[in-house]
N, C-alpha and C. Protein backbone atom coordinates (compact mmCIF):
# COMPACT_ATOMS: atom_id res chain seq x y z
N UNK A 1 65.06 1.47 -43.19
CA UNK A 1 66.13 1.01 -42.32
C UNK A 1 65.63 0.84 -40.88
N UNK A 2 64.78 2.23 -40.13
CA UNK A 2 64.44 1.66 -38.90
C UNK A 2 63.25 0.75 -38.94
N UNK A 3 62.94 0.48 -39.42
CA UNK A 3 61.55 -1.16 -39.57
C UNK A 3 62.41 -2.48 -39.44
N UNK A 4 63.32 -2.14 -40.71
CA UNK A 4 64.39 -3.49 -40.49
C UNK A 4 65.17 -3.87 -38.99
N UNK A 5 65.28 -2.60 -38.28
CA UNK A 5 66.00 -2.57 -37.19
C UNK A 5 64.72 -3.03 -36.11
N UNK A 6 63.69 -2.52 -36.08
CA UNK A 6 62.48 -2.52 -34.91
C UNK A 6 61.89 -4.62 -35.46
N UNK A 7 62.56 -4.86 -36.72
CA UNK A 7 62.37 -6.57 -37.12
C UNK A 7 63.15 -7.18 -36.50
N UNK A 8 64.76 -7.06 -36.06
CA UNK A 8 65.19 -7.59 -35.52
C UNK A 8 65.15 -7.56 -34.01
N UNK A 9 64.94 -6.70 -33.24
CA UNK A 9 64.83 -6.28 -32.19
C UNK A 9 63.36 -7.21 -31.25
N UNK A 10 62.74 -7.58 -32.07
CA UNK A 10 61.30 -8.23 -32.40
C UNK A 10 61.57 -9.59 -32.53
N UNK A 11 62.62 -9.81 -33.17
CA UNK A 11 63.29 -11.42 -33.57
C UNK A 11 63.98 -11.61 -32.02
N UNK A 12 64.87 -10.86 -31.48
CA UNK A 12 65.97 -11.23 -30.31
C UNK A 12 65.01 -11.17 -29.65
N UNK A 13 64.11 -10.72 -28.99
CA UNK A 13 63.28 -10.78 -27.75
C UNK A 13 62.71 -11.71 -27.93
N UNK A 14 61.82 -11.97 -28.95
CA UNK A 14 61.01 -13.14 -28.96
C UNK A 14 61.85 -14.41 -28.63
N UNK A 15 62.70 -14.96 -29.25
CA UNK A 15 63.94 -15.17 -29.38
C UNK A 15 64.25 -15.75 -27.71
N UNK A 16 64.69 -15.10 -27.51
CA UNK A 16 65.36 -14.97 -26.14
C UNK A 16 64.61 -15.59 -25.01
N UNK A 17 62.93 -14.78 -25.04
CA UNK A 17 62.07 -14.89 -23.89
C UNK A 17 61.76 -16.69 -24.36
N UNK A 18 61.59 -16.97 -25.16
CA UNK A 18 61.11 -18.62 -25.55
C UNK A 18 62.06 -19.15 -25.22
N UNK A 19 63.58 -19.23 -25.49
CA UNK A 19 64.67 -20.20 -25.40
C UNK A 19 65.09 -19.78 -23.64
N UNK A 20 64.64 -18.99 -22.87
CA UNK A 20 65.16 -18.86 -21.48
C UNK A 20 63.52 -19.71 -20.61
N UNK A 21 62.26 -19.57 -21.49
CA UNK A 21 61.12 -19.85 -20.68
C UNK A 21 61.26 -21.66 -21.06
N UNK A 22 61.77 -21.96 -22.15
CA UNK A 22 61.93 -23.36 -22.41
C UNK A 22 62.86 -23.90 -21.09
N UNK A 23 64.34 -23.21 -21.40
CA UNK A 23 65.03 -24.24 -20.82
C UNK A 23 65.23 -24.24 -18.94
N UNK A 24 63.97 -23.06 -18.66
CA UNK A 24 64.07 -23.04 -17.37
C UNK A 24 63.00 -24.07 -16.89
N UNK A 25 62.53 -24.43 -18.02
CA UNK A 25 60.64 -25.58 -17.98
C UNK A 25 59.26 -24.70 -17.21
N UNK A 26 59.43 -23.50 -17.80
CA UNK A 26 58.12 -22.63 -17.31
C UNK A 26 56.86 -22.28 -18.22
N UNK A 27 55.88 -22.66 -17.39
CA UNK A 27 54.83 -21.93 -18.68
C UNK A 27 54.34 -20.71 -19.08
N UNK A 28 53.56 -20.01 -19.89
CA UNK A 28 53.37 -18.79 -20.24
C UNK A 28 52.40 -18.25 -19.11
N UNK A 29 51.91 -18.82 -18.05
CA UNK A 29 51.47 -18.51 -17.14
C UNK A 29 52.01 -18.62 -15.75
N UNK A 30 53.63 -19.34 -15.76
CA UNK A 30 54.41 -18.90 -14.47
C UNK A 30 54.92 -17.93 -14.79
N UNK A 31 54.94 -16.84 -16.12
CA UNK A 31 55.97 -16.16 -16.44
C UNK A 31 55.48 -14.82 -16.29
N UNK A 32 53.90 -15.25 -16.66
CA UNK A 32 53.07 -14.04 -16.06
C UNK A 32 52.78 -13.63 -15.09
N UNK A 33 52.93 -14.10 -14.09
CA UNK A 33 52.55 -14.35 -12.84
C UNK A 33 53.41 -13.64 -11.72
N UNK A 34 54.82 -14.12 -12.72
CA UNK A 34 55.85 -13.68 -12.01
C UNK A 34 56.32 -12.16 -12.63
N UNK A 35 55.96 -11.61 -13.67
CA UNK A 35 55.90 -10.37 -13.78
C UNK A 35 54.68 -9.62 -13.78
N UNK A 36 54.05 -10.34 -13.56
CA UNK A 36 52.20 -9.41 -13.18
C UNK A 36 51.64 -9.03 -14.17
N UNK A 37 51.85 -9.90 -15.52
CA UNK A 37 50.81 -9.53 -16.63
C UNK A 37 50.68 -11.03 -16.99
N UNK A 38 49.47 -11.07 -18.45
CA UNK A 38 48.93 -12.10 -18.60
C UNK A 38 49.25 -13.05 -19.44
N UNK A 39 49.37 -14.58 -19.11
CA UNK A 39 50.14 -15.65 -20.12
C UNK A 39 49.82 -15.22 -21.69
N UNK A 40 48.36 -15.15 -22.10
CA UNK A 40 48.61 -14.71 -23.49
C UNK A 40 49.72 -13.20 -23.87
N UNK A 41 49.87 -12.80 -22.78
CA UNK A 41 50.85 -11.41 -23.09
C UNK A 41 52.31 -12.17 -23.67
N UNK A 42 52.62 -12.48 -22.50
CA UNK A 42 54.22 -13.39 -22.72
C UNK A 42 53.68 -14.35 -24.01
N UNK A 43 52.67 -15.27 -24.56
CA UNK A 43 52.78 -15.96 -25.96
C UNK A 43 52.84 -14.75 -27.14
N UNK A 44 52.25 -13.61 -26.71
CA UNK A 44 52.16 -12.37 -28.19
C UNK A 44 53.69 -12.09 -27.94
N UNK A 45 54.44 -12.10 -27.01
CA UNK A 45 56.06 -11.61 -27.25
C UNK A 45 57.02 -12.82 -27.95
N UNK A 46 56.57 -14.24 -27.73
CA UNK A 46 57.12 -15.19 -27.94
C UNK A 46 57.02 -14.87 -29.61
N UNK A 47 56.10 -14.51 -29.80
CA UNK A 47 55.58 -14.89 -31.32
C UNK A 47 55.91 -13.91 -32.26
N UNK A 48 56.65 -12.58 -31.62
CA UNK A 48 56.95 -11.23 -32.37
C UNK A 48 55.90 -10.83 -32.44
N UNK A 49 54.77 -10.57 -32.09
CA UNK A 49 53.13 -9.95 -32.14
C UNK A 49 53.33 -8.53 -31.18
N UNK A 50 54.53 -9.06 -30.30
CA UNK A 50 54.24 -7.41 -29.27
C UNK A 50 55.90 -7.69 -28.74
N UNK A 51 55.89 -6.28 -28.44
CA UNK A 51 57.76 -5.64 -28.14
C UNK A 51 57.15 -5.67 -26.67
N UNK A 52 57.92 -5.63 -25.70
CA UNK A 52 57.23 -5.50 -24.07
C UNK A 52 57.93 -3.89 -23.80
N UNK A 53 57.58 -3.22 -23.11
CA UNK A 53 57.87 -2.27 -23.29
C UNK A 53 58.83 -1.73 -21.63
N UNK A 54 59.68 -1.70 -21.93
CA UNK A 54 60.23 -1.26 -20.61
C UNK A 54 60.72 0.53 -19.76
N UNK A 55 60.17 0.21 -18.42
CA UNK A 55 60.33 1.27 -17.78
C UNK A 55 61.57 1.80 -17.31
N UNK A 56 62.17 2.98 -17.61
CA UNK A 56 63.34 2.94 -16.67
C UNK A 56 63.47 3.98 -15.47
């Protein structure tokens, strides 16, 4: 059950970060840039390859 849950969670981000980096017309290297890590980082999240991990 939690794999199925950590699959979807993996689906909405990826998900999300592609359909907001599309329709704002940015590339995987303004996106990096602008959060201070590296364009292939933001394509491994696009792709479900990596969860980004947040600080609170």
């Amino acid at each position: 059950m939690e794999l199925r849950k950590l699959n979807f969670q993996k689906l909405d981000i990826s998900m999300l970060v592609s359909e907001e980096r599309k329709k704002k017309s940015l590339t995987f290297k303004d996106i990096g840039l602008g959060i201070g890590t590296s364009p292939s980082y933001i394509f491994r999240i696009e792709k479900g390859k990596k969860i980004p991990q947040m600080i609170l």
